[in-house]
C-alpha atoms as a PDB file:
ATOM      1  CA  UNK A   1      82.578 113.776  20.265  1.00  0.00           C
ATOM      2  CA  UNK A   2      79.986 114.943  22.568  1.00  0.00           C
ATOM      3  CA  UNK A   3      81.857 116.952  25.429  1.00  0.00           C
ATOM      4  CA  UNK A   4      80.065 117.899  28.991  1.00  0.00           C
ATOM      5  CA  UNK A   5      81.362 120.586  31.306  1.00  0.00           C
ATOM      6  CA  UNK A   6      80.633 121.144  34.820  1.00  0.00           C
ATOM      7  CA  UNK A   7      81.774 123.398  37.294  1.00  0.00           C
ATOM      8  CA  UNK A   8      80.447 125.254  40.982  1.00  0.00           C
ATOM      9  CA  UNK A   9      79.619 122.340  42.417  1.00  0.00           C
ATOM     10  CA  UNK A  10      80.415 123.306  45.493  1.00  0.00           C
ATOM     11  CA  UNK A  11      80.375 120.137  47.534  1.00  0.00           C
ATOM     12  CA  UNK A  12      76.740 119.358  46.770  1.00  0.00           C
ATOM     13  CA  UNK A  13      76.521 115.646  45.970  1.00  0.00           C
ATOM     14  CA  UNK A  14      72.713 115.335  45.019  1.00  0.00           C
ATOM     15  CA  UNK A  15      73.033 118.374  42.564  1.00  0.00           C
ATOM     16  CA  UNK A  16      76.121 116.962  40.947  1.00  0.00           C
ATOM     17  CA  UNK A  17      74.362 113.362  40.879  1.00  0.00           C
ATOM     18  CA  UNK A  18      71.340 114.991  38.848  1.00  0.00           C
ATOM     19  CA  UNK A  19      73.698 116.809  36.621  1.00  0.00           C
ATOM     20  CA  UNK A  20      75.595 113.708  35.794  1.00  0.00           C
ATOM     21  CA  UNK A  21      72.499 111.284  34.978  1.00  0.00           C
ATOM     22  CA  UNK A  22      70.766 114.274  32.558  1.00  0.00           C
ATOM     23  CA  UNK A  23      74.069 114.367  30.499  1.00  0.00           C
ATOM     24  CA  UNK A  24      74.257 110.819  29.654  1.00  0.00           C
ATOM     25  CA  UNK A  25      75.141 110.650  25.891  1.00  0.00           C
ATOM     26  CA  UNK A  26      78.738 112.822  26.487  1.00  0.00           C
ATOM     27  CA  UNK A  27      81.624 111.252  25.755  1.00  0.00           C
ATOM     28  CA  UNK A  28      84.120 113.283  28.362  1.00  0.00           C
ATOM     29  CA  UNK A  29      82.930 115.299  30.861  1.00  0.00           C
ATOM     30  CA  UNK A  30      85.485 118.371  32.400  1.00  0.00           C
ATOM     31  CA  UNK A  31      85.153 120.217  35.464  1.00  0.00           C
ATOM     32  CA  UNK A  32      85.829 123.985  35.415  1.00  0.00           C
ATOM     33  CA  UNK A  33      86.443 123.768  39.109  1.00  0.00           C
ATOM     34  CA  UNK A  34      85.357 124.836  42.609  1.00  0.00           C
ATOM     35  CA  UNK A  35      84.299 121.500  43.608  1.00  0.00           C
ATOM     36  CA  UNK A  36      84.079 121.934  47.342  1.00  0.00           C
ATOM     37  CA  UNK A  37      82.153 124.770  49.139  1.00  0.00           C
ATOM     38  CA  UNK A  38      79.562 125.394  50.940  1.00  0.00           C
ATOM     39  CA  UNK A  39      77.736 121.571  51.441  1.00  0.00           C
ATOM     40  CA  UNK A  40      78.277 119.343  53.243  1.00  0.00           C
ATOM     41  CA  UNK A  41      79.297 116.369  50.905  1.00  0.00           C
ATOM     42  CA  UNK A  42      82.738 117.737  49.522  1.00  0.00           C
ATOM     43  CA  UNK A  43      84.612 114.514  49.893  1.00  0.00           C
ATOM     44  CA  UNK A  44      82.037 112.406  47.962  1.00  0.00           C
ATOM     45  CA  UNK A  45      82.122 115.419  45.511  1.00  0.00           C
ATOM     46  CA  UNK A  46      85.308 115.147  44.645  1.00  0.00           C
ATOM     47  CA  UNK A  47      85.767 111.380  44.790  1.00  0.00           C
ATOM     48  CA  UNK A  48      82.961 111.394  42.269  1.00  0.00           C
ATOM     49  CA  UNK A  49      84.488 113.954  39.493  1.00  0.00           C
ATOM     50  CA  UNK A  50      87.953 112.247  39.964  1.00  0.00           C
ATOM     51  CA  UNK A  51      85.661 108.993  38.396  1.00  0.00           C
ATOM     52  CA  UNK A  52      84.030 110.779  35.869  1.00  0.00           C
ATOM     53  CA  UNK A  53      85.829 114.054  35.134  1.00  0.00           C
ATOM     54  CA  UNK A  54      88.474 113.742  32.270  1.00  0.00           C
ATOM     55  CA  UNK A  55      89.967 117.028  32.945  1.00  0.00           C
ATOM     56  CA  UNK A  56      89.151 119.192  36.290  1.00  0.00           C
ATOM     57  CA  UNK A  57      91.010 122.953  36.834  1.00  0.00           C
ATOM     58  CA  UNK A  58      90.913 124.112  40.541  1.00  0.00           C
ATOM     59  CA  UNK A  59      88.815 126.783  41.171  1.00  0.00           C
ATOM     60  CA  UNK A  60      88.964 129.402  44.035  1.00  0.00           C
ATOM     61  CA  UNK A  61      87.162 126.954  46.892  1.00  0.00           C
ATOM     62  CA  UNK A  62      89.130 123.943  45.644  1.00  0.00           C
ATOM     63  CA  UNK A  63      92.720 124.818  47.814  1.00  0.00           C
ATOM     64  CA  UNK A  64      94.520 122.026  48.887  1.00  0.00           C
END
Protein backbone atom coordinates (compact mmCIF):
# COMPACT_ATOMS: atom_id res chain seq x y z
CA UNK A 1 0.00 0.00 0.00
CA UNK A 2 1.25 3.14 -1.40
CA UNK A 3 0.53 5.94 1.32
CA UNK A 4 0.66 9.94 0.46
CA UNK A 5 0.98 12.62 3.11
CA UNK A 6 0.28 16.17 2.88
CA UNK A 7 0.29 18.89 5.14
CA UNK A 8 0.80 23.19 5.19
CA UNK A 9 -1.52 23.72 2.83
CA UNK A 10 -2.53 26.63 4.07
CA UNK A 11 -5.71 27.41 2.20
CA UNK A 12 -4.05 27.39 -1.21
CA UNK A 13 -6.33 25.46 -3.57
CA UNK A 14 -4.15 25.46 -6.85
CA UNK A 15 -1.04 24.19 -4.83
CA UNK A 16 -3.02 21.46 -3.17
CA UNK A 17 -4.71 20.63 -6.70
CA UNK A 18 -1.06 20.11 -8.22
CA UNK A 19 -0.02 18.11 -5.27
CA UNK A 20 -2.95 15.82 -5.55
CA UNK A 21 -2.76 15.05 -9.49
CA UNK A 22 1.38 14.32 -9.17
CA UNK A 23 0.58 11.64 -6.45
CA UNK A 24 -1.77 9.63 -8.39
CA UNK A 25 -0.77 5.93 -7.80
CA UNK A 26 -1.32 6.29 -3.61
CA UNK A 27 -3.68 4.36 -2.20
CA UNK A 28 -4.61 6.77 1.04
CA UNK A 29 -3.55 10.02 1.28
CA UNK A 30 -3.29 11.80 5.16
CA UNK A 31 -3.05 15.29 6.00
CA UNK A 32 -0.61 16.35 8.76
CA UNK A 33 -2.66 19.46 9.16
CA UNK A 34 -2.79 23.27 8.94
CA UNK A 35 -5.11 23.32 6.14
CA UNK A 36 -6.26 26.90 6.25
CA UNK A 37 -3.91 29.98 6.37
CA UNK A 38 -2.85 32.48 4.65
CA UNK A 39 -4.92 32.11 0.94
CA UNK A 40 -7.61 32.85 0.09
CA UNK A 41 -9.35 29.47 -0.85
CA UNK A 42 -9.57 27.80 2.73
CA UNK A 43 -13.09 26.56 2.37
CA UNK A 44 -12.46 24.76 -0.97
CA UNK A 45 -9.25 23.54 0.84
CA UNK A 46 -10.76 21.85 3.25
CA UNK A 47 -13.84 20.59 1.42
CA UNK A 48 -11.28 19.02 -0.87
CA UNK A 49 -9.02 16.99 1.84
CA UNK A 50 -12.31 15.95 3.65
CA UNK A 51 -12.83 14.01 -0.13
CA UNK A 52 -9.59 12.75 -0.43
CA UNK A 53 -7.81 12.73 2.94
CA UNK A 54 -8.22 9.36 4.88
CA UNK A 55 -6.87 10.70 8.02
CA UNK A 56 -6.27 14.67 8.65
CA UNK A 57 -4.70 15.96 12.37
CA UNK A 58 -5.37 19.74 13.00
CA UNK A 59 -2.56 21.75 12.87
CA UNK A 60 -1.93 25.19 14.55
CA UNK A 61 -3.99 27.41 11.69
CA UNK A 62 -6.72 24.76 11.51
CA UNK A 63 -8.88 26.10 14.95
CA UNK A 64 -12.34 25.67 14.79
Amino acid sequence: MKVGLISDVHANLPALETVLDDMPAVDRIHCAGDVVGYNPWPAECVERVREVAAATVRGNHDRT
